[in-house]
C-alpha atoms as a PDB file:
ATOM      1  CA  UNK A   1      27.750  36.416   0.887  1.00  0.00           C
ATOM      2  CA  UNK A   2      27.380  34.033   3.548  1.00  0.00           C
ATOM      3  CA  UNK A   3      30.437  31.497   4.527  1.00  0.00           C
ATOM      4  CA  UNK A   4      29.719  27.683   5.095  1.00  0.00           C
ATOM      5  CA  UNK A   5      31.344  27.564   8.393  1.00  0.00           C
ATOM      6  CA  UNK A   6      29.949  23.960   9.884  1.00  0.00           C
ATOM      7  CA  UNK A   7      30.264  20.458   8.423  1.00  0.00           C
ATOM      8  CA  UNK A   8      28.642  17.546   8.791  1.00  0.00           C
ATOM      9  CA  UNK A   9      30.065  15.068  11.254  1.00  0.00           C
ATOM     10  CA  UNK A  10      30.028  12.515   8.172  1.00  0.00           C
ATOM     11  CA  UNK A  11      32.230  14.810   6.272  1.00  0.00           C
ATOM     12  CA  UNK A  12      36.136  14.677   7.027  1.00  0.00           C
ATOM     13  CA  UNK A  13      37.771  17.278   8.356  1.00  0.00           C
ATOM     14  CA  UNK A  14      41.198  16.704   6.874  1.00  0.00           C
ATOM     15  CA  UNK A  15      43.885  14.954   4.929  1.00  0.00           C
ATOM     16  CA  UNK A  16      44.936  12.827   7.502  1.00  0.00           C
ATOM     17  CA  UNK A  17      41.922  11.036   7.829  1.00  0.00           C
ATOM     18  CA  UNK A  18      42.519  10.040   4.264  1.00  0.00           C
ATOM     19  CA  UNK A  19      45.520   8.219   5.313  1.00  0.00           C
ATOM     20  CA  UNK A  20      44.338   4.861   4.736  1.00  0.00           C
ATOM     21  CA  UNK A  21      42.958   5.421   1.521  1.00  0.00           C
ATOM     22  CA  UNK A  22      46.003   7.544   0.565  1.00  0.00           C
ATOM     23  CA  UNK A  23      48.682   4.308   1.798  1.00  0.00           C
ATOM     24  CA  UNK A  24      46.654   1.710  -0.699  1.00  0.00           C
ATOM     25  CA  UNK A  25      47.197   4.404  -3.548  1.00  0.00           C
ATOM     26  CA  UNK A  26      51.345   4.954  -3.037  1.00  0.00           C
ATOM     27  CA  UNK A  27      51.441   0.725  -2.166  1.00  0.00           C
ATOM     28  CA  UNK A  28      49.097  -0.149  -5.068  1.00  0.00           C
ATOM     29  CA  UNK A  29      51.271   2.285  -7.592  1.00  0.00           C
ATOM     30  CA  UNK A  30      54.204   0.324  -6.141  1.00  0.00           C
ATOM     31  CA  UNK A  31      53.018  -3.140  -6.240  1.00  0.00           C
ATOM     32  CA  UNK A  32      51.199  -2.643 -10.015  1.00  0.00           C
ATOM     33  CA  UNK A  33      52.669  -0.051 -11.611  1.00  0.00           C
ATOM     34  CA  UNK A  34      52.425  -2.578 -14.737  1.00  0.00           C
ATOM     35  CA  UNK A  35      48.901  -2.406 -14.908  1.00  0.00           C
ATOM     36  CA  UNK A  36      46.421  -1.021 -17.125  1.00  0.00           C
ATOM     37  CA  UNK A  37      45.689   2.548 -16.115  1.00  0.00           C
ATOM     38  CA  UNK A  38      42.757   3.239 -14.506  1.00  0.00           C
ATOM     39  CA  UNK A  39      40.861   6.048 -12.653  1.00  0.00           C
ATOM     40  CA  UNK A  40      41.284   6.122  -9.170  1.00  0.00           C
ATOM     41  CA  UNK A  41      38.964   8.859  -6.472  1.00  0.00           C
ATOM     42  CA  UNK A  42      39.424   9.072  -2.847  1.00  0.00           C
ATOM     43  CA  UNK A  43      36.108  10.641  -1.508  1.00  0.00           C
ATOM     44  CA  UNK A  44      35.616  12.772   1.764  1.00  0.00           C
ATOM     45  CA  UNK A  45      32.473  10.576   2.633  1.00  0.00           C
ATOM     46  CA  UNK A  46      34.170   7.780   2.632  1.00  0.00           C
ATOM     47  CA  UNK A  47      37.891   8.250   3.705  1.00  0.00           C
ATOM     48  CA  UNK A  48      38.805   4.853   3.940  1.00  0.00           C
ATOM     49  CA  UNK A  49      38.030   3.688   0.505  1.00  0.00           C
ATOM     50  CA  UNK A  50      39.858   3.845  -2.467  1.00  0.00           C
ATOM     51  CA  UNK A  51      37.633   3.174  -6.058  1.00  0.00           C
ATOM     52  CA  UNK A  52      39.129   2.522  -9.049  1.00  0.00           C
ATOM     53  CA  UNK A  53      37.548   2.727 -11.859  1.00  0.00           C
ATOM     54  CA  UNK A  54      38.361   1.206 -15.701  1.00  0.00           C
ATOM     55  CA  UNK A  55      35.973   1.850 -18.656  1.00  0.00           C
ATOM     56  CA  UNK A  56      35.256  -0.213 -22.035  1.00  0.00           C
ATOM     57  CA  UNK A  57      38.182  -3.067 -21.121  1.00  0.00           C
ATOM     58  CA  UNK A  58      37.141  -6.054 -19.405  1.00  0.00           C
ATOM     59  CA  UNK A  59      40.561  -7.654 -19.946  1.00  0.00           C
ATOM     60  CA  UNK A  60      41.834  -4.572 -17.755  1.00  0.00           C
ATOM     61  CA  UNK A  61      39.271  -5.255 -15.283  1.00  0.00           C
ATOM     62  CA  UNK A  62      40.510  -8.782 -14.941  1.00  0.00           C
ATOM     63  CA  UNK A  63      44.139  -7.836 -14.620  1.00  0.00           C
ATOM     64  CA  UNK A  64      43.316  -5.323 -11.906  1.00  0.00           C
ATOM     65  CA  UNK A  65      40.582  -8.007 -10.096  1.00  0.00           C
ATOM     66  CA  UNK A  66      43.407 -10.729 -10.152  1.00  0.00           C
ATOM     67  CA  UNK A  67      46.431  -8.805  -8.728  1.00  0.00           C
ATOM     68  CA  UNK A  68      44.268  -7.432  -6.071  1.00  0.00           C
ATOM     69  CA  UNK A  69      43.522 -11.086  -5.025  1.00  0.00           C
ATOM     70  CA  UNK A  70      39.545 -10.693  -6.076  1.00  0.00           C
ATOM     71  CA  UNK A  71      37.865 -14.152  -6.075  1.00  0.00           C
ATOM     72  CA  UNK A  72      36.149 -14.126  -9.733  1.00  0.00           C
ATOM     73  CA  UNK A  73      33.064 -15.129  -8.082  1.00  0.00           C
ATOM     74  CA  UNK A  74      32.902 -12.257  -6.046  1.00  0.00           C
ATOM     75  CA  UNK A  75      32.541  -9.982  -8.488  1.00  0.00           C
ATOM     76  CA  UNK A  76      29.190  -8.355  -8.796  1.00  0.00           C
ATOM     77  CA  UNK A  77      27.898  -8.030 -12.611  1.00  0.00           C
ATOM     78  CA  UNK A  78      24.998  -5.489 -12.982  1.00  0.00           C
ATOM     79  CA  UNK A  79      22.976  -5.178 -16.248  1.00  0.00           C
ATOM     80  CA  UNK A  80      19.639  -3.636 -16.472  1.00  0.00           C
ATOM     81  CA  UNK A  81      17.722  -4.705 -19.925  1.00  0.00           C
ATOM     82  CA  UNK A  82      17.493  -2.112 -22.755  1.00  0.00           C
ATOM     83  CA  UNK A  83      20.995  -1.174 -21.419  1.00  0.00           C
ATOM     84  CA  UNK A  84      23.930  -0.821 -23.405  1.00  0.00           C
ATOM     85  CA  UNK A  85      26.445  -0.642 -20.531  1.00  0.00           C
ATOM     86  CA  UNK A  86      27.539  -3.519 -17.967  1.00  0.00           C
ATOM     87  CA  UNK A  87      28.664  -2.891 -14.678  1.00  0.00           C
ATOM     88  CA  UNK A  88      31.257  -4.908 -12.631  1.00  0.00           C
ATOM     89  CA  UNK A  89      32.024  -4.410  -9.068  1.00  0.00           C
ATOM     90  CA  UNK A  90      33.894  -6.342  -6.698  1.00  0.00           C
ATOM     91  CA  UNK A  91      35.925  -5.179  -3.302  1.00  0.00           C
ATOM     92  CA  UNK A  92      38.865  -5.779  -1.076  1.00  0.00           C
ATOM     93  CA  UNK A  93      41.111  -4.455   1.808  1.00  0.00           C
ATOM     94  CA  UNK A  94      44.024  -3.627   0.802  1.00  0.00           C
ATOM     95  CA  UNK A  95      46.584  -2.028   2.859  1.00  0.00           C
ATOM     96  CA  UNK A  96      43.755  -1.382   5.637  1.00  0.00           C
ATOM     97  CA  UNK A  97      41.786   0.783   3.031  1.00  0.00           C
ATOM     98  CA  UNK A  98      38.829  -1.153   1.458  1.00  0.00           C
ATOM     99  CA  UNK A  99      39.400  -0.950  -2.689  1.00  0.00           C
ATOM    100  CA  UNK A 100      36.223  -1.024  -4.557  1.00  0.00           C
ATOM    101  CA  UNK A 101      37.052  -2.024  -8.237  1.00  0.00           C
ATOM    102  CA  UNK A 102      34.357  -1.037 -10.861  1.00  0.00           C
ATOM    103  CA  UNK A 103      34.245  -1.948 -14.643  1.00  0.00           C
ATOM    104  CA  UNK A 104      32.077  -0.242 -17.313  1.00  0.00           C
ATOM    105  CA  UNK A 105      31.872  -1.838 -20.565  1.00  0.00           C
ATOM    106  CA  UNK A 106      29.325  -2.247 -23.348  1.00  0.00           C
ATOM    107  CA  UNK A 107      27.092  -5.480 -22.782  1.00  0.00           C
ATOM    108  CA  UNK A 108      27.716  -8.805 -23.486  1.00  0.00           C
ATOM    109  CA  UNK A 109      25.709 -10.179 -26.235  1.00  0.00           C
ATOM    110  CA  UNK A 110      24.286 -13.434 -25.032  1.00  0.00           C
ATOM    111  CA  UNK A 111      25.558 -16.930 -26.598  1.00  0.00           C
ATOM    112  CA  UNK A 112      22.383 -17.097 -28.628  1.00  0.00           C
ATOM    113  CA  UNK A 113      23.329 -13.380 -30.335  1.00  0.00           C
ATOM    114  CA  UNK A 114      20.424 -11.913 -28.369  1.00  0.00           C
ATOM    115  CA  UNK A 115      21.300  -9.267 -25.200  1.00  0.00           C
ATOM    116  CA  UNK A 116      22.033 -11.221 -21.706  1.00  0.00           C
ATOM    117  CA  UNK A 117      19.652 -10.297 -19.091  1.00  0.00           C
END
């Protein structure tokens, strides 16, 4: 068996170029420990980014989006037709890291009881 010995240059090389993603964990567990929980991945591709994810609660979503200091109009809502599933994304820098904040939930029905586009 053959070892992988070389990486990409894209690729991290180790922990410490994490750091910035790793500080906006430990000062967003800090700062909001009251929150909702949430899932949260730091990524080797990109080492300055923290996501955090929450799935089927939008009122979570909006408690994370307002105590990182997301504008509500910022925030990106995806929804392809025949879809069950919404997607909301919206992002920030915090603590020199960019935060990417993404909501799954089932769709909105639209105001006429039909599905919103």
């Amino acid at each position: 068996m053959t070892a992988y010995t070389t990486r990409p240059e894209w690729l991290v090389a180790c922990l410490a170029e994490q750091l910035p993603a790793l500080d906006a964990l430990a000062q967003i567990t800090a700062a909001f420990a009251h929150l909702p929980a949430a899932d949260f991945h730091l990524s080797r591709i990109t080492h300055e980014q923290l996501d955090i994810s929450l799935h089927d609660d939008l009122d979570a979503f909006e408690q994370w989006r307002a105590a990182l200091g997301i504008p509500a109009e910022t925030v990106d809502y995806q929804h392809r037709p025949g879809r069950a599933h919404m997607t909301l994304k919206a992002s920030t820098t915090f603590a020199g890291a960019t935060v990417e904040l993404v909501g799954f939930a089932p769709a909105l029905p639209a105001p006429d009881g039909g599905e919103q586009a």
